[in-house]
Protein backbone atom coordinates (compact mmCIF):
# COMPACT_ATOMS: atom_id res chain seq x y z
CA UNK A 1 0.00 0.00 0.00
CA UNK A 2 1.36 3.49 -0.48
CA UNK A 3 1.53 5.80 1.91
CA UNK A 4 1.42 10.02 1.09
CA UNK A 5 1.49 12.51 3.14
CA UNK A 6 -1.41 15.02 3.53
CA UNK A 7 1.24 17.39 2.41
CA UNK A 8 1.66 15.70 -0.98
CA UNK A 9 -1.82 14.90 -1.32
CA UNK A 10 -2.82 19.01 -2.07
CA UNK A 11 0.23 19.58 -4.19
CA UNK A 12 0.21 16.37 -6.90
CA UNK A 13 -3.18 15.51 -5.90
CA UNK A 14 -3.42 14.90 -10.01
CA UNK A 15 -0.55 12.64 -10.56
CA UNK A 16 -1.04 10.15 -7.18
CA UNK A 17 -5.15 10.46 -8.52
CA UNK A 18 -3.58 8.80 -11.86
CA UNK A 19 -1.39 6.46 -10.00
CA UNK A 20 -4.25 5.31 -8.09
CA UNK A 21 -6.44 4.32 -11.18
CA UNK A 22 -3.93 2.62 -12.78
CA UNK A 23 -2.72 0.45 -10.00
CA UNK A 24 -5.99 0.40 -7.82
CA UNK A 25 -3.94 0.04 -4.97
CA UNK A 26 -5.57 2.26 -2.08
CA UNK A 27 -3.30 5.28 -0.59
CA UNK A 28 -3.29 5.60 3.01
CA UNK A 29 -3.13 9.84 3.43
CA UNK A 30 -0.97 10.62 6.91
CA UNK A 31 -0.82 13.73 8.72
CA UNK A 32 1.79 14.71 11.08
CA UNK A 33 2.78 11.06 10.84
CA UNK A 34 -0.16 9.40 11.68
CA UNK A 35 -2.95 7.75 9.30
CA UNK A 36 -5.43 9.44 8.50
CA UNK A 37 -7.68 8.74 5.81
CA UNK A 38 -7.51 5.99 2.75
CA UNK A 39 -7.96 7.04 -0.87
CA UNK A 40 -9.31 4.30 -3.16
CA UNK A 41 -10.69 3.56 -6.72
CA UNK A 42 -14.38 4.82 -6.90
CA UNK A 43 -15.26 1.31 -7.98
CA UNK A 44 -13.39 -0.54 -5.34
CA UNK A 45 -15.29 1.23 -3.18
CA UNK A 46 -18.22 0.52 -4.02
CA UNK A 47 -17.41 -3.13 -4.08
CA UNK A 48 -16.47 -2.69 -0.55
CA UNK A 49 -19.90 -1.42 0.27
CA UNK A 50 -21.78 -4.37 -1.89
CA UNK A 51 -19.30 -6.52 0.13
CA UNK A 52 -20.76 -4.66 3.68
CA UNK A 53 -24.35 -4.65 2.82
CA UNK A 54 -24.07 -8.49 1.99
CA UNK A 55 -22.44 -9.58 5.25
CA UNK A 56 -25.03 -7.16 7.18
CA UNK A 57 -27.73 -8.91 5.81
CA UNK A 58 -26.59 -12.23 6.25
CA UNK A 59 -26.00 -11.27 9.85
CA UNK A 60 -29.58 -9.96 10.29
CA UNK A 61 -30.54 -13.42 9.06
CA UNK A 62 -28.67 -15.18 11.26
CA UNK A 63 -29.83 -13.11 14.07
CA UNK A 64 -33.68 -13.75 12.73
CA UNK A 65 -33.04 -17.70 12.64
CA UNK A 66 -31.37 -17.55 16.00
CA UNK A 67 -34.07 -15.58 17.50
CA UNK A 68 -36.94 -17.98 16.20
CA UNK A 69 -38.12 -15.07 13.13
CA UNK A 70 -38.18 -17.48 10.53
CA UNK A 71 -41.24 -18.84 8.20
CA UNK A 72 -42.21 -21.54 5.94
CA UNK A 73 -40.88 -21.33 1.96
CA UNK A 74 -44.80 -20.86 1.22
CA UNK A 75 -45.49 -17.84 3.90
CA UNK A 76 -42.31 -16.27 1.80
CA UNK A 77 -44.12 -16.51 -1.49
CA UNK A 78 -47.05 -14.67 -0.16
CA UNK A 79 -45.35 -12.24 1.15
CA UNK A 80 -43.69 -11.68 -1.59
CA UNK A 81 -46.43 -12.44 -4.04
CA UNK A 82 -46.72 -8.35 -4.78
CA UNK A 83 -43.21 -7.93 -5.45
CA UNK A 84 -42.58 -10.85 -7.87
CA UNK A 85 -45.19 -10.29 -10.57
């Protein structure tokens, strides 16, 4: 991973934007020698956040089927009846 400082960030903001796309390795921005913030690829991102919102919702199911909040195949289809016209 690369590291730049904040520093370098506002003065070749261009170039390590280039670098970034080309390599789609994520920059790790410091200031005053301690991390800050990470820069990555717009669609990186949002395959990290597909990524998230998959593993919350197969946590919220597991929490369901742990609690007892779970119905029958058929209940599902009727529920869902509206939606899958």
């Amino acid at each position: 991973m690369k590291v730049e400082l904040v520093t370098t960030l506002k003065r070749q903001a261009t170039r390590i934007l280039a670098d970034l796309h080309e390599s789609k390795e994520p920059v790790l921005i410091t200031e005053h020698g301690k991390p800050s913030a990470y820069l990555v690829d717009v669609e990186d991102f949002e395959l990290m956040q597909n990524r998230v919102n998959l593993l919350e919702g197969l946590a919220r199911g597991e929490a369901a089927f742990s609690e007892g909040r779970i119905i029958s195949h058929t209940q599902a289809k009727e529920r869902m009846s509206k939606w899958l016209k």
